[in-house]
Protein backbone atom coordinates (compact mmCIF):
# COMPACT_ATOMS: atom_id res chain seq x y z
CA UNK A 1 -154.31 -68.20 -81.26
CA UNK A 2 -154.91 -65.11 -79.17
CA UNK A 3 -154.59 -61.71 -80.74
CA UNK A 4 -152.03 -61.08 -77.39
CA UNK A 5 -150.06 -64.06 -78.39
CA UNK A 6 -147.16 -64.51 -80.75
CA UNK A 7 -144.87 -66.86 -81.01
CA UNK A 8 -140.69 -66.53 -80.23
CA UNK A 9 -139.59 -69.93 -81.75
CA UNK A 10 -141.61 -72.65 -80.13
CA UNK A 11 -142.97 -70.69 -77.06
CA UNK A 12 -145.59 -68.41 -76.30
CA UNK A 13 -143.96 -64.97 -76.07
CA UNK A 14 -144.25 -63.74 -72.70
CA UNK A 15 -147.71 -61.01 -72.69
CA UNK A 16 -147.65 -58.06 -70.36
CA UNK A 17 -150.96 -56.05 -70.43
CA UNK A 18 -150.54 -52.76 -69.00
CA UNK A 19 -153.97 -51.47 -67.09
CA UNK A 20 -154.42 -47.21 -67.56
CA UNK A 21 -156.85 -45.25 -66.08
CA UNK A 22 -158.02 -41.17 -66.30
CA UNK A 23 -155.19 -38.59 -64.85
CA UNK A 24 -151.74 -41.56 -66.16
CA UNK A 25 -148.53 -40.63 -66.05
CA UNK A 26 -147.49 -40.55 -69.33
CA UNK A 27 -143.91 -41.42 -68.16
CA UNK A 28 -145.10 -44.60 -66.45
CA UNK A 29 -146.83 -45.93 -69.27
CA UNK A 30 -144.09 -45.38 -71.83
CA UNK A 31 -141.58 -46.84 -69.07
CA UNK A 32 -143.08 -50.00 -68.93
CA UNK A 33 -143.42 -50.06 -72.78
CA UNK A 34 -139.85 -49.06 -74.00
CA UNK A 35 -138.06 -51.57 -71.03
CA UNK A 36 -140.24 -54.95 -71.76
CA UNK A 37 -140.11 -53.71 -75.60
CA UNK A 38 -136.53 -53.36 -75.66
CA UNK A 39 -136.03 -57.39 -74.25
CA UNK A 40 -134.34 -59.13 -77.12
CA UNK A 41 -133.58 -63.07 -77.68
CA UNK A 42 -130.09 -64.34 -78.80
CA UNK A 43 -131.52 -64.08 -81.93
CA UNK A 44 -133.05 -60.76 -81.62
CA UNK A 45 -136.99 -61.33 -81.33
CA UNK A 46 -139.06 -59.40 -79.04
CA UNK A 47 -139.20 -61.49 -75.85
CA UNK A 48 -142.31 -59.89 -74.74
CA UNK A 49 -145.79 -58.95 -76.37
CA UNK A 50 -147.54 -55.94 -74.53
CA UNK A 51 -150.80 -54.77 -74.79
CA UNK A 52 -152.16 -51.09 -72.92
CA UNK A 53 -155.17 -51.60 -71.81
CA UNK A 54 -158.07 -49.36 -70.00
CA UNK A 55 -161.36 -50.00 -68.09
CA UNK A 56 -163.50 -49.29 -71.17
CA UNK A 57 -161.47 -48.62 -74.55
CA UNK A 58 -161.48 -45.40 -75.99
CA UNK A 59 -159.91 -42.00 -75.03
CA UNK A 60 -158.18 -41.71 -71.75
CA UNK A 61 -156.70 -38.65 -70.72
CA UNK A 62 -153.45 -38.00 -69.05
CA UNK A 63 -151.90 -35.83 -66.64
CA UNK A 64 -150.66 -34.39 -69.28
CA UNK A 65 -151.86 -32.01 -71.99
CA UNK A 66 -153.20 -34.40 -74.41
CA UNK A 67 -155.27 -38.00 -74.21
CA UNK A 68 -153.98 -41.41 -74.98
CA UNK A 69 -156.30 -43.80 -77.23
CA UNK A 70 -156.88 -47.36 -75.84
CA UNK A 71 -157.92 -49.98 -78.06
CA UNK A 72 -158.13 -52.56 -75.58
CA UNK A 73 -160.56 -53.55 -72.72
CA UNK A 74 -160.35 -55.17 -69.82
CA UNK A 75 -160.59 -58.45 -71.64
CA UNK A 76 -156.34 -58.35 -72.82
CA UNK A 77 -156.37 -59.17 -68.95
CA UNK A 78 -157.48 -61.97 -69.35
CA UNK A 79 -154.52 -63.02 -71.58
CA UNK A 80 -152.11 -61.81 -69.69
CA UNK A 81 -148.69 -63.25 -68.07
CA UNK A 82 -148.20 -60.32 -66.26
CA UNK A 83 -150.14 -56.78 -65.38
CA UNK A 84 -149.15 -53.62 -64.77
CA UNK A 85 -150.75 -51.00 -63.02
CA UNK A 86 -148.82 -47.63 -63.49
CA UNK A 87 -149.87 -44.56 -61.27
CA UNK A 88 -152.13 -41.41 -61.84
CA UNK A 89 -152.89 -38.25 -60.85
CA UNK A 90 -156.25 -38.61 -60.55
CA UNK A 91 -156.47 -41.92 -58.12
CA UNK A 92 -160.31 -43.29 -58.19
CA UNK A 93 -160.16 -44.54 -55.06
CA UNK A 94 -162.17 -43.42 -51.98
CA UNK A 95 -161.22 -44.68 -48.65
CA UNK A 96 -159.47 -47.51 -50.25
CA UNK A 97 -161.95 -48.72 -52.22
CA UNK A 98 -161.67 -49.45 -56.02
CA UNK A 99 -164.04 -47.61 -58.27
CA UNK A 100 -166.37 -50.41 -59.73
CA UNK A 101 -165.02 -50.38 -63.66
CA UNK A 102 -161.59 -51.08 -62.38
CA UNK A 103 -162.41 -53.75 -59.84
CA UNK A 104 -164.42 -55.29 -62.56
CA UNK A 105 -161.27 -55.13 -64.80
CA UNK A 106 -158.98 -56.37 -62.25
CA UNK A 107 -161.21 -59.28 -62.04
CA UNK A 108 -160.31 -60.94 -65.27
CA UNK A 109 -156.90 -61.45 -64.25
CA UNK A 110 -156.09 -65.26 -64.55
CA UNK A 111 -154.72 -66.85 -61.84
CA UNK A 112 -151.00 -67.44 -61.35
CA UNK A 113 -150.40 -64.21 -63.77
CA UNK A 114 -147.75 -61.84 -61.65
CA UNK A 115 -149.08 -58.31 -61.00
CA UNK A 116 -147.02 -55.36 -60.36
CA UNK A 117 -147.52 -51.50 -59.91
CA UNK A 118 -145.49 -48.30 -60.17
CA UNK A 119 -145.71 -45.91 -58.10
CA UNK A 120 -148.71 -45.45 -56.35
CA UNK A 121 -150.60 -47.66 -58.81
CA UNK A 122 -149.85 -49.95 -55.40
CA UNK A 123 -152.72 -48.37 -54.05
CA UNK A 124 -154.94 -50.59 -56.85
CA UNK A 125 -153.26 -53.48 -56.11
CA UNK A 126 -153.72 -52.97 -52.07
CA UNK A 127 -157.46 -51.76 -52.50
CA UNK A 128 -157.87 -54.88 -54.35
CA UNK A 129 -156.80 -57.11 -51.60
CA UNK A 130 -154.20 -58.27 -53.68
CA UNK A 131 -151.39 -57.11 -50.74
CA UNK A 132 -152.54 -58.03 -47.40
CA UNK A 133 -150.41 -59.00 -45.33
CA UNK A 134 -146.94 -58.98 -47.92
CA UNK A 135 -144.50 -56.44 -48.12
CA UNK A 136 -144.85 -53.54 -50.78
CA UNK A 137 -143.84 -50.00 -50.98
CA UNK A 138 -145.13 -47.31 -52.72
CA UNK A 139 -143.82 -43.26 -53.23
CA UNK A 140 -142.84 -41.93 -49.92
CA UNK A 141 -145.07 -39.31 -50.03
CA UNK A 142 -148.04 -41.18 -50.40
CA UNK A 143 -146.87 -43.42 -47.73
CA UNK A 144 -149.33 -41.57 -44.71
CA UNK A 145 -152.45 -42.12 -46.56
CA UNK A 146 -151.50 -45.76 -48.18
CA UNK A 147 -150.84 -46.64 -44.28
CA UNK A 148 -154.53 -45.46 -43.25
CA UNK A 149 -156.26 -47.13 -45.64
CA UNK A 150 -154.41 -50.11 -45.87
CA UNK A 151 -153.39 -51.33 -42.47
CA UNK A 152 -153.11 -54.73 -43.46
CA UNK A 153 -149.92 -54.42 -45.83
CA UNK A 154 -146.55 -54.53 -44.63
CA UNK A 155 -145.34 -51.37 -45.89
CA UNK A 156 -141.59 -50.74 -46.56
CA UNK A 157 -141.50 -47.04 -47.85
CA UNK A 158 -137.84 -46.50 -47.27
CA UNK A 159 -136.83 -49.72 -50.57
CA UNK A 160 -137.20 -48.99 -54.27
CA UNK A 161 -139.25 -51.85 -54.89
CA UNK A 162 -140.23 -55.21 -53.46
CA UNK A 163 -140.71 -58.24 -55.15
CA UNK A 164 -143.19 -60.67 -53.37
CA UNK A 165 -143.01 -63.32 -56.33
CA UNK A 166 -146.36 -62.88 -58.01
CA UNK A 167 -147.14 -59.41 -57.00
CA UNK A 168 -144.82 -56.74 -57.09
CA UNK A 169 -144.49 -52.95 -56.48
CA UNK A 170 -141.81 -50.44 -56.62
CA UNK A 171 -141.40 -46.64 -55.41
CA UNK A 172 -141.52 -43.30 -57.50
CA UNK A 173 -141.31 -43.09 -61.36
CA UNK A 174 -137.61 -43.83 -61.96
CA UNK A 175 -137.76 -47.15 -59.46
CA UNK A 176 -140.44 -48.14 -62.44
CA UNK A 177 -137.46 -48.62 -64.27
CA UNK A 178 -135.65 -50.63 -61.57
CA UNK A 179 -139.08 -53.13 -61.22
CA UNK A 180 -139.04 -53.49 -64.82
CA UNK A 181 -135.34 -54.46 -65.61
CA UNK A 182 -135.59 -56.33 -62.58
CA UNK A 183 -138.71 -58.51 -63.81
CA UNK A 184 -136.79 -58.85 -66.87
CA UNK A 185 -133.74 -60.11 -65.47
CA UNK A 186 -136.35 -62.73 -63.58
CA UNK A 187 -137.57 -63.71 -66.68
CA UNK A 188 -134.36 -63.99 -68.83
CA UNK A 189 -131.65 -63.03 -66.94
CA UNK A 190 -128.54 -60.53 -66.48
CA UNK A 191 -127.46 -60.14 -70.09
CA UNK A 192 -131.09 -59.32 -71.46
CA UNK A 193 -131.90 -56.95 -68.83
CA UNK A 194 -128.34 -55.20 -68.79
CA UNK A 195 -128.68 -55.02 -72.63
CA UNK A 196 -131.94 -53.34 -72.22
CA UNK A 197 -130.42 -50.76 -69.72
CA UNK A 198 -127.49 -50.17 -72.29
CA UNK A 199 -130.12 -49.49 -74.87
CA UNK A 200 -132.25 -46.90 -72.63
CA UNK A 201 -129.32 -45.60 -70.97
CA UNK A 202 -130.18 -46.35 -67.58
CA UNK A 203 -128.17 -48.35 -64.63
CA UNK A 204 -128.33 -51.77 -65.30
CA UNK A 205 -129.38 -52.63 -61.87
CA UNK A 206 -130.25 -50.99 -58.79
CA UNK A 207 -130.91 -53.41 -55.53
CA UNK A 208 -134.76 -52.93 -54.83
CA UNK A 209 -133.31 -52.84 -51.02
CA UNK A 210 -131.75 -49.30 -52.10
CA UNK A 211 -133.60 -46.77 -50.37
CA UNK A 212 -135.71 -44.04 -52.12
CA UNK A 213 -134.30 -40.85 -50.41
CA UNK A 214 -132.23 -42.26 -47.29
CA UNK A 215 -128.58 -41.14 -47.92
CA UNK A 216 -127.05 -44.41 -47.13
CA UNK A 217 -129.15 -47.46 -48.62
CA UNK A 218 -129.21 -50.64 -46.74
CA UNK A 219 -130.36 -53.35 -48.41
CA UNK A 220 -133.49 -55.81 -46.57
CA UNK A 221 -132.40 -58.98 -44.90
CA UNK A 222 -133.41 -62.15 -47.48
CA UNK A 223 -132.99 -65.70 -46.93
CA UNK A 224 -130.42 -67.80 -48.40
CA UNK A 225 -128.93 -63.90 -50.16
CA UNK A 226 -126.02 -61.80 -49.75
CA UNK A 227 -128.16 -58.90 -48.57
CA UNK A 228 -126.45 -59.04 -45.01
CA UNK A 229 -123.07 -58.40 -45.96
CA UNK A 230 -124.45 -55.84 -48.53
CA UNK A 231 -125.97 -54.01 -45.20
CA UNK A 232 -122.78 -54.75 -43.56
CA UNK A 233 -120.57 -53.34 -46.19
CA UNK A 234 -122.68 -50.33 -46.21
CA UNK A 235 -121.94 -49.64 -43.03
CA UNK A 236 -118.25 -49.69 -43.27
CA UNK A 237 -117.86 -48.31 -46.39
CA UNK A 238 -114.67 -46.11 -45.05
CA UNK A 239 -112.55 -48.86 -44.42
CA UNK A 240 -110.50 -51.34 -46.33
CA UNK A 241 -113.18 -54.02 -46.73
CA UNK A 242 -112.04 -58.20 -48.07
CA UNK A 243 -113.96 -60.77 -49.79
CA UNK A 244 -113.35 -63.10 -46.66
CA UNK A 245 -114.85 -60.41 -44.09
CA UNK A 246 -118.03 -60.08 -46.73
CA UNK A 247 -118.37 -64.19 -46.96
CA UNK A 248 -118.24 -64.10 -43.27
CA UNK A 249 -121.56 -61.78 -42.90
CA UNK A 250 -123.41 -64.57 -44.42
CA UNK A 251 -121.38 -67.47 -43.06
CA UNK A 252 -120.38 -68.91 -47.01
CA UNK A 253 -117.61 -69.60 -48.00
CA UNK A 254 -115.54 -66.82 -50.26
CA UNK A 255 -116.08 -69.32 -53.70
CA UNK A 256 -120.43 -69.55 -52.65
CA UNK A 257 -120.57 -66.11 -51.37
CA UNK A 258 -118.80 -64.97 -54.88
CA UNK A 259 -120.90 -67.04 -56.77
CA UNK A 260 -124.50 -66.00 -55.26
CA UNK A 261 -123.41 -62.59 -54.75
CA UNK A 262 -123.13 -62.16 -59.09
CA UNK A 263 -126.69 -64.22 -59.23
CA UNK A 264 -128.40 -61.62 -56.91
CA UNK A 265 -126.46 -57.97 -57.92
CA UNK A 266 -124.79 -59.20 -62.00
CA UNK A 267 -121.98 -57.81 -60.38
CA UNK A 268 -118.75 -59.09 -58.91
CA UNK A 269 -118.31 -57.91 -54.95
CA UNK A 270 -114.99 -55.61 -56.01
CA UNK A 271 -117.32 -54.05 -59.03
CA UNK A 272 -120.45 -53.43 -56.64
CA UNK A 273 -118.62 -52.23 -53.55
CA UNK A 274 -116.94 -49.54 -55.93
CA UNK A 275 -120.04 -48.94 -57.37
CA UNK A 276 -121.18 -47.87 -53.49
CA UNK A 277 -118.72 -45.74 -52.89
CA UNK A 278 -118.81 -43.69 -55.41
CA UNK A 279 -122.71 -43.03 -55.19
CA UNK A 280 -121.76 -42.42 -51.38
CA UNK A 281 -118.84 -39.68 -52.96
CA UNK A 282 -121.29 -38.37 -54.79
CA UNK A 283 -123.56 -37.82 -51.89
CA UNK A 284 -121.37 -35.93 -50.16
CA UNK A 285 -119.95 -33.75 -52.70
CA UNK A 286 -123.28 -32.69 -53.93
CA UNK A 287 -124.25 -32.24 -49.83
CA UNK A 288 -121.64 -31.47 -47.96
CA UNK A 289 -118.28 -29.06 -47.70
CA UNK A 290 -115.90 -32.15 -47.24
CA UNK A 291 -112.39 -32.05 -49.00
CA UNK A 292 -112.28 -33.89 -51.98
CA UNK A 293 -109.19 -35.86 -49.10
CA UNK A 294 -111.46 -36.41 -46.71
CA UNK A 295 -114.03 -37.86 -48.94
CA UNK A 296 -112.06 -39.98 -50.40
CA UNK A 297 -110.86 -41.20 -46.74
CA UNK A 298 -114.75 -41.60 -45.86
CA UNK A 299 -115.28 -43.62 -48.45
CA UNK A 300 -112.96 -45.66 -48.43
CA UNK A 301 -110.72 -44.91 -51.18
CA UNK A 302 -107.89 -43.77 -49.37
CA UNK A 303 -106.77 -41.00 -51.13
CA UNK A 304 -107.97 -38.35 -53.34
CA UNK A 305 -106.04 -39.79 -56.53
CA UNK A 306 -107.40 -43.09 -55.87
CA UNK A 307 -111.31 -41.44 -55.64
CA UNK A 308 -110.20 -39.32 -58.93
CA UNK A 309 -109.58 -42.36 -60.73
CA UNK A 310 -112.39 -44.42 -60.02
CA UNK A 311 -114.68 -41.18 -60.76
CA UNK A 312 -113.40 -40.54 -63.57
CA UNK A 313 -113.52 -44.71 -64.85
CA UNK A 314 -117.42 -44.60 -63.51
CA UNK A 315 -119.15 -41.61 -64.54
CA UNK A 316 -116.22 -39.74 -66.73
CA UNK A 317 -115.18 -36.67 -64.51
CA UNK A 318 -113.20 -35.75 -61.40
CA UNK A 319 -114.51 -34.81 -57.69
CA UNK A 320 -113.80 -31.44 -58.06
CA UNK A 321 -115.81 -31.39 -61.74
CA UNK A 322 -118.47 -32.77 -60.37
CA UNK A 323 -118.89 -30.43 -57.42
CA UNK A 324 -118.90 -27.54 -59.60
CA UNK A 325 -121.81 -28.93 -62.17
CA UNK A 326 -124.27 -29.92 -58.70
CA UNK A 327 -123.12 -27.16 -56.23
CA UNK A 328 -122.34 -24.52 -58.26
């Protein structure tokens, strides 16, 4: 048996390898760690084995003020279900072109493994030709450069991440979080990932359609998903909105729209339209003058009492409360 393979009952426990290189984020590293290490059976075994892993083992330094060891080579790629390339601050590529120890490494991935990258560790996976012509996003700041060098991907820099089946990539830091839980939920479903997100304190899921700094995200079309009358909804989020009028977007019936629509999101329509609204509330009381009544009209709560209520079931405080802690 493998030293990257253990055993949860009679499977092979799924092995993520995660690929470092000089100038990581320490952040992105740990990320991918504490999520996939956090993933728990019924019967509370680790449902995932990972492995960090580095060109050449030995010390790597960080953007940070202190080096990480690596024990492993590029070999634990080799062994790997899935790969992970987080970013750094010290990219070694030149005119999108991999430096030659990391192409090499990237070369003992095994095909069918899925390979994913936070951040702008998308810049790897596109300089390895491992994104032409699919979808992928990166950080929106990096999106000028990615975009010369890499004409051939279809970049989408206004999602959080995109998920192209085997490869997938996802925005800044914190939408690391969103790839992971969402590759988790792939792999095992809505109660294991939301379980991890309990554990780490984090949102237990955040559509990868969401955009990265837009103010109102709008969710990209999908076949055979709910993501229409997600975009729909989005844009009418100020008036009274039914299940019927959501089914309708995609042409399903209420029961089948219902049914995919807590497949895709883990949450009912009710539970994820409220969910909307109040990150739009929260928009505009951290950005804007509005009344507290005309918020809660633009929302499409109604009334003020109505947005006070479901602010305070949410996140635990009122409209006014939270306008004071972000504006001061």
């Amino acid at each position: 048996m493998s030293a990257f393979t253990q055993r949860v009952g009679d499977e092979d426990r799924h092995r993520v390898a995660v690929l470092v290189r000089p100038g990581v984020m320490p952040m992105e590293l740990g990320l991918v760690h504490q999520l996939f290490g956090y993933a728990r059976s019924a019967t509370g075994e680790p449902l995932y084995e990972l492995v960090t892993c580095a060109p050449a083992p030995g010390p790597v330094r960080t953007d940070a003020d202190f080096p990480i060891h690596v024990a492993h080579g590029p070999d634990a790629l080799a062994e790997a279900d899935t790969v992970v390339v987080p970013a750094t601050h010290a990219p070694d590529e030149t005119n999108g072109r991999l430096a030659e120890p990391v192409a090499e490494a990237l070369s003992r991935i095994r095909p069918g493994a899925r390979v994913a990258s936070v951040c702008t560790g998308a810049f790897v996976l596109a300089a390895a030709g491992l994104l032409d012509g699919r979808r992928a996003t990166t950080h929106w700041k990096s999106v000028p450069e990615f975009r010369v060098h890499f004409p051939d991907v279809d970049l989408d820099p206004d999602v959080l991440y995109v998920d192209e089946g085997d490869v997938l990539t996802s925005a800044g830091e914190a939408a690391g979080i969103d790839l992971c839980l969402h590759m988790i939920r792939r792999d095992h479903g809505t109660a294991v990932a939301n379980a991890v997100a309990r554990t780490t304190v984090v949102p237990p899921y955040r559509d990868g359609g969401q955009a990265q700094f837009i103010p109102r995200p709008i969710p990209p079309e999908r076949r055979s998903s709910t993501a229409r009358a997600r975009a729909w909804a989005l844009r009418h989020l100020g008036r009274p909105l039914t299940l019927r009028e959501l089914a309708s977007q995609e042409s399903m019936s209420v029961r089948t729209f219902s049914r995919r629509f807590r497949e895709e999101t883990g949450q009912t329509p009710v539970q994820w339209l409220t969910r909307q609204r109040i990150e739009h509330a929260r928009q505009l009381l951290e950005e804007t003058e509005l009344s507290v009544d005309r918020i809660a009209a633009d929302t499409g709560f109604g009334t003020a009492a109505s947005l006070r209520q479901h602010m305070r079931a949410l996140i635990g405080v009122s409209p006014r409360a939270y306008r004071r802690t972000f504006r001061g």
